[in-house]
N, C-alpha and C. Protein backbone atom coordinates (compact mmCIF):
# COMPACT_ATOMS: atom_id res chain seq x y z
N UNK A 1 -106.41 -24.43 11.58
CA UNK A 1 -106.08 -25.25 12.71
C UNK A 1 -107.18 -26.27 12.96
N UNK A 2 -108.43 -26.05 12.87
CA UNK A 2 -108.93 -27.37 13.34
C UNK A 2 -109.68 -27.97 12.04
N UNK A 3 -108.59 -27.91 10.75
CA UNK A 3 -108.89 -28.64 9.44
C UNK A 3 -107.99 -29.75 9.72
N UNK A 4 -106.78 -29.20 10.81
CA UNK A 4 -105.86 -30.15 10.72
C UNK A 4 -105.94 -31.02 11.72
N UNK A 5 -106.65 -30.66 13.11
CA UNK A 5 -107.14 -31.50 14.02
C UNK A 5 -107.81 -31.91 13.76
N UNK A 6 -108.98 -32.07 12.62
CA UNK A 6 -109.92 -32.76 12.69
C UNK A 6 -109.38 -33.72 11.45
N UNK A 7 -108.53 -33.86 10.74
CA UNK A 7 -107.95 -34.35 10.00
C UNK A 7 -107.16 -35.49 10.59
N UNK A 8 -105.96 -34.75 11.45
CA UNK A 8 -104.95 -35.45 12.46
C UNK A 8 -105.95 -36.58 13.40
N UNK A 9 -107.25 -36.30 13.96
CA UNK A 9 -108.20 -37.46 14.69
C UNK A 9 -108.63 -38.45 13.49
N UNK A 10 -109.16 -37.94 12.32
CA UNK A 10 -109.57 -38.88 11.56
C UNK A 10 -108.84 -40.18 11.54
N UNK A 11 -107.11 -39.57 11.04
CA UNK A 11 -106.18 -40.56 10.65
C UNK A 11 -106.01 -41.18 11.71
N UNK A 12 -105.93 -40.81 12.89
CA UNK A 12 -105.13 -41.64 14.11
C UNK A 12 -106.41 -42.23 14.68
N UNK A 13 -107.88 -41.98 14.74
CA UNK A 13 -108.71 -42.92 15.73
C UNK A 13 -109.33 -43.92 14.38
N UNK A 14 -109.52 -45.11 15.15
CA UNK A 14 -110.16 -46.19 14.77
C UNK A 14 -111.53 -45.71 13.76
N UNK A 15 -112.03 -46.29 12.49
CA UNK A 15 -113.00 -45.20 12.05
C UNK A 15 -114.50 -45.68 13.07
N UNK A 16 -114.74 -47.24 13.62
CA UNK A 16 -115.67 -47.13 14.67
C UNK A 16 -115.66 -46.27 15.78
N UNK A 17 -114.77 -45.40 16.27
CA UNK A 17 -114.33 -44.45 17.35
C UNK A 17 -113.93 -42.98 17.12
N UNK A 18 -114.32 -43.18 15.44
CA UNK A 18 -114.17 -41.16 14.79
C UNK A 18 -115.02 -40.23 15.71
N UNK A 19 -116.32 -40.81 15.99
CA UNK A 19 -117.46 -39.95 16.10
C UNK A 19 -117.12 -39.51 17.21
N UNK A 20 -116.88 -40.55 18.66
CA UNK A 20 -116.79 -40.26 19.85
C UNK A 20 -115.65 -39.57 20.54
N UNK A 21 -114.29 -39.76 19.38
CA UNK A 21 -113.02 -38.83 19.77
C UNK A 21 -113.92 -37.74 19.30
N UNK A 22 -114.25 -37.23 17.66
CA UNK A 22 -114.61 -35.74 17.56
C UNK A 22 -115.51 -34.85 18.83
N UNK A 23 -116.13 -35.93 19.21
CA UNK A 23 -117.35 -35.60 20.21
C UNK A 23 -116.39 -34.91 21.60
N UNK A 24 -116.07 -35.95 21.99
CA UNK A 24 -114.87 -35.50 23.03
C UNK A 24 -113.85 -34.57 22.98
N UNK A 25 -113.39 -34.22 21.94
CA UNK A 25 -112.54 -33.02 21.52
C UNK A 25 -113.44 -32.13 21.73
N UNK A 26 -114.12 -32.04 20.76
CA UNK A 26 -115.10 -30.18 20.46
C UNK A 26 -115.76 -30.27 21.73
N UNK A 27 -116.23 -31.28 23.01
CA UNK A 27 -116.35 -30.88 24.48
C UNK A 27 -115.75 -30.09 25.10
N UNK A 28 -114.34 -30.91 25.12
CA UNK A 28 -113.55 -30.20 25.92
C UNK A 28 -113.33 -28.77 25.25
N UNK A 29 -113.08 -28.54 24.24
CA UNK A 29 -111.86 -27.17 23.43
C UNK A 29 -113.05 -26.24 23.82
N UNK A 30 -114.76 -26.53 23.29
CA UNK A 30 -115.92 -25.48 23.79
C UNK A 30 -115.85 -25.25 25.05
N UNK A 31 -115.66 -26.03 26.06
CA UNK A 31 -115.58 -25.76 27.37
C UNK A 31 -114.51 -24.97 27.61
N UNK A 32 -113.37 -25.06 27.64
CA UNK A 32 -112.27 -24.43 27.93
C UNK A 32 -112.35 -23.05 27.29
N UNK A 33 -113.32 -22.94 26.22
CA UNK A 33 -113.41 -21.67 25.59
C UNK A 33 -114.23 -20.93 26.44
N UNK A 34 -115.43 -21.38 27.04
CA UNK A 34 -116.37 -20.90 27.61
C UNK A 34 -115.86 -20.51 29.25
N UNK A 35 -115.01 -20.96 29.70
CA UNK A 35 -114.35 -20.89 30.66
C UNK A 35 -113.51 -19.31 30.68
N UNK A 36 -112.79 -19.43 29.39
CA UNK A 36 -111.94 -18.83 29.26
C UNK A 36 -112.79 -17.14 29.27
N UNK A 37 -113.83 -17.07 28.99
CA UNK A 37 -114.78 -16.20 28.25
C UNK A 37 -115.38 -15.84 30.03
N UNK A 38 -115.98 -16.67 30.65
CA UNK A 38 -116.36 -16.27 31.96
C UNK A 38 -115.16 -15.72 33.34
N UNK A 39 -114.05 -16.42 32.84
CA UNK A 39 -112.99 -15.80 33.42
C UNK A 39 -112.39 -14.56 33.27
N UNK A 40 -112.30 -14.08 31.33
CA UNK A 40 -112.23 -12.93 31.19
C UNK A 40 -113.39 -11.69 31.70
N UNK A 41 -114.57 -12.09 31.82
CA UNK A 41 -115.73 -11.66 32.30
C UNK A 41 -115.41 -10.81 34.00
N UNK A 42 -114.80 -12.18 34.56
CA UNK A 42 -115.21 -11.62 36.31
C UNK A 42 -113.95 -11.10 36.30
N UNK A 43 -112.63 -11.16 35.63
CA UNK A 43 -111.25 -10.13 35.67
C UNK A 43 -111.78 -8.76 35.48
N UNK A 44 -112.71 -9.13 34.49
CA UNK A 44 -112.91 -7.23 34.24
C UNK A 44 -113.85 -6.50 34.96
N UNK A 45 -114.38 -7.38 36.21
CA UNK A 45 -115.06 -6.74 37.22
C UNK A 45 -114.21 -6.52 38.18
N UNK A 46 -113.50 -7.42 38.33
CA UNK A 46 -112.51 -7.58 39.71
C UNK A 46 -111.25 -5.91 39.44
N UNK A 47 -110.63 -6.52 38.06
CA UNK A 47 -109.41 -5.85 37.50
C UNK A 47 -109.87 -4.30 37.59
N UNK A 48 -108.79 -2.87 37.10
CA UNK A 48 -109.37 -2.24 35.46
C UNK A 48 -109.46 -2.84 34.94
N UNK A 49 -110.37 -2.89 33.96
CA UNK A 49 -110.27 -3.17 32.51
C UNK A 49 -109.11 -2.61 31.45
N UNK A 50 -108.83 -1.68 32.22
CA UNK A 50 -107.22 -0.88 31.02
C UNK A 50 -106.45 -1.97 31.41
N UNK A 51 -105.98 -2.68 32.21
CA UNK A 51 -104.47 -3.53 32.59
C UNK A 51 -105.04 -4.95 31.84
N UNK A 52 -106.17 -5.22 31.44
CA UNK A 52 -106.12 -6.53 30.93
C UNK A 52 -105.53 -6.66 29.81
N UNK A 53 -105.53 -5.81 28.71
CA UNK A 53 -104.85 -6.01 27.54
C UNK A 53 -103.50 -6.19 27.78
N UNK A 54 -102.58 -5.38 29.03
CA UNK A 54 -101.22 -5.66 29.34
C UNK A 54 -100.93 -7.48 29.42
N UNK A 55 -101.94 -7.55 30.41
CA UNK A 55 -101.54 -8.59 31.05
C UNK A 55 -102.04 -10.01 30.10
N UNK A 56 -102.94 -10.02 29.40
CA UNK A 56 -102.95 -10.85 28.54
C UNK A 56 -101.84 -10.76 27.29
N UNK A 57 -101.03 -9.85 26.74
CA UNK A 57 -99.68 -8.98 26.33
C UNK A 57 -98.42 -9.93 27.00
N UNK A 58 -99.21 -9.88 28.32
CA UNK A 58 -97.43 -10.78 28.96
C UNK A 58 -97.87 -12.26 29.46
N UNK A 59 -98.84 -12.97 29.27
CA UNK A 59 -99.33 -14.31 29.08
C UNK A 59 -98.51 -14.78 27.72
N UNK A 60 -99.15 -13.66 26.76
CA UNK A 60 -99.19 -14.11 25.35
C UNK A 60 -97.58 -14.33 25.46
N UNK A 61 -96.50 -13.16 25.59
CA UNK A 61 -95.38 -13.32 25.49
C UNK A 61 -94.43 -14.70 26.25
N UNK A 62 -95.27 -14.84 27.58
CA UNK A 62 -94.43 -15.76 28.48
C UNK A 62 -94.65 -16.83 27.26
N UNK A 63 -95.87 -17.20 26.98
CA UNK A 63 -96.00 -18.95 26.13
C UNK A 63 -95.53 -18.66 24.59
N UNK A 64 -94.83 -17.41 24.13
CA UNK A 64 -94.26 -17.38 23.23
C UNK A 64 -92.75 -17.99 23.68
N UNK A 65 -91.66 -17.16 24.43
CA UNK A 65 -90.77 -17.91 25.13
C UNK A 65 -90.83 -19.34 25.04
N UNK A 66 -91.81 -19.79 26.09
CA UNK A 66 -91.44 -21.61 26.30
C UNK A 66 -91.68 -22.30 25.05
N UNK A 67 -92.13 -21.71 24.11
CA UNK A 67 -92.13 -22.29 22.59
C UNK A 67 -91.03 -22.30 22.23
N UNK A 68 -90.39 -21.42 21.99
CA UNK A 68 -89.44 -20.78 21.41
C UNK A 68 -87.94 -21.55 22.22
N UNK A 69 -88.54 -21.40 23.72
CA UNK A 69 -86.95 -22.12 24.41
C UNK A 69 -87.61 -24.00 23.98
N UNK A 70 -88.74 -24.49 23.82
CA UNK A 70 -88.51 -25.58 23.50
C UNK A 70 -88.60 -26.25 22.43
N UNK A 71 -88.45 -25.35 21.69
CA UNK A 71 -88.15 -25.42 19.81
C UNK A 71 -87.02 -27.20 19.48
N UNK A 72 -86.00 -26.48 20.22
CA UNK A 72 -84.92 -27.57 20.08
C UNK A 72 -84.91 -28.73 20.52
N UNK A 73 -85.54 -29.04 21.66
CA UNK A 73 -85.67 -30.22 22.67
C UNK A 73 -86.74 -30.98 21.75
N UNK A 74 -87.81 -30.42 21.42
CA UNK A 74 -88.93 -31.26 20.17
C UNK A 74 -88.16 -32.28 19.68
N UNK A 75 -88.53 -33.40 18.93
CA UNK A 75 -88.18 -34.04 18.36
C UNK A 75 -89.35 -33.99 17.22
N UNK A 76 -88.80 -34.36 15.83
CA UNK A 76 -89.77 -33.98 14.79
C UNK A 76 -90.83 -35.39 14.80
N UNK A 77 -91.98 -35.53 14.77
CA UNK A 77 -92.53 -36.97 14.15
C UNK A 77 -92.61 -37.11 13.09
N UNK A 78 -92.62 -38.42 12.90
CA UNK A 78 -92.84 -38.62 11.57
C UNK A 78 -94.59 -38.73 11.65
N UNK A 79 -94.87 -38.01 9.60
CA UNK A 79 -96.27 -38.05 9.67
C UNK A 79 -96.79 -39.44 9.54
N UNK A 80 -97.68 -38.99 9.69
CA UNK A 80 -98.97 -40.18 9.82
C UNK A 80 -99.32 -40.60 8.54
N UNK A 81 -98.99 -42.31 8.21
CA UNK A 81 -99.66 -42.50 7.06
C UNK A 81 -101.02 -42.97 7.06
N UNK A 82 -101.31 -42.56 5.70
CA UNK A 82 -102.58 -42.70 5.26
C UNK A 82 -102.80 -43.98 4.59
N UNK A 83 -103.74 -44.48 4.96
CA UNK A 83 -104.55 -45.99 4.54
C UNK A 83 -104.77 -45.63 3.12
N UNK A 84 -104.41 -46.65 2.52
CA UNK A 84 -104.95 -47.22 1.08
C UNK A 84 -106.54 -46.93 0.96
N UNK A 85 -106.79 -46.43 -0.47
CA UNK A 85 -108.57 -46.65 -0.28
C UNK A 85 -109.01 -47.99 -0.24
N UNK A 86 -110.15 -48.07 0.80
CA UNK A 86 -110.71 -49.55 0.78
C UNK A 86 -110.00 -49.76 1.81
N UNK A 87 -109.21 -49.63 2.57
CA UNK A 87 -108.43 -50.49 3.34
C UNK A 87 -108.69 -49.73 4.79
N UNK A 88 -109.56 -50.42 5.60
CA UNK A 88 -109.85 -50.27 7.23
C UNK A 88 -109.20 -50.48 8.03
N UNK A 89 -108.52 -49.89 9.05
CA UNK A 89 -107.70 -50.05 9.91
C UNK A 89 -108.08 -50.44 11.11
């Protein structure tokens, strides 16, 4: 997954503006990780700790669903072409 995001930014940002999208991505995704990590932290003070595995169990399942119910509504893109060598966009 992030062979292909970091792939998918290459192709789509400007190559003067590679550095500062990558920069801005791996901000945010580390943050949200670190978030995610201090949140699981104070649940398991607050919570049991036995009910978290449930309940992360029925997170996981709910955002399996809305995938799944919005499978059809997607529309496919077309991929992204790739520049000629030598050729700057």
């Amino acid at each position: 997954m992030t062979v292909g995001s970091c792939t998918a930014l290459q192709l789509a940002a400007p190559a003067h503006l590679q550095g500062r999208v990558c920069s801005a991505t791996a901000t945010v995704l580390f943050m949200l990780q670190s978030f995610s990590i201090g949140l699981g932290a104070a649940a398991g003070e607050v919570v049991d700790y036995r009910l978290l595995p449930g309940a992360m169990a029925a997170v996981l399942a709910c955002s399996a669903l809305c995938l799944v119910s919005c499978r059809e509504e997607r529309a496919v893109s077309a991929p992204l072409e790739m520049a000629a060598p030598g050729e700057v966009g």
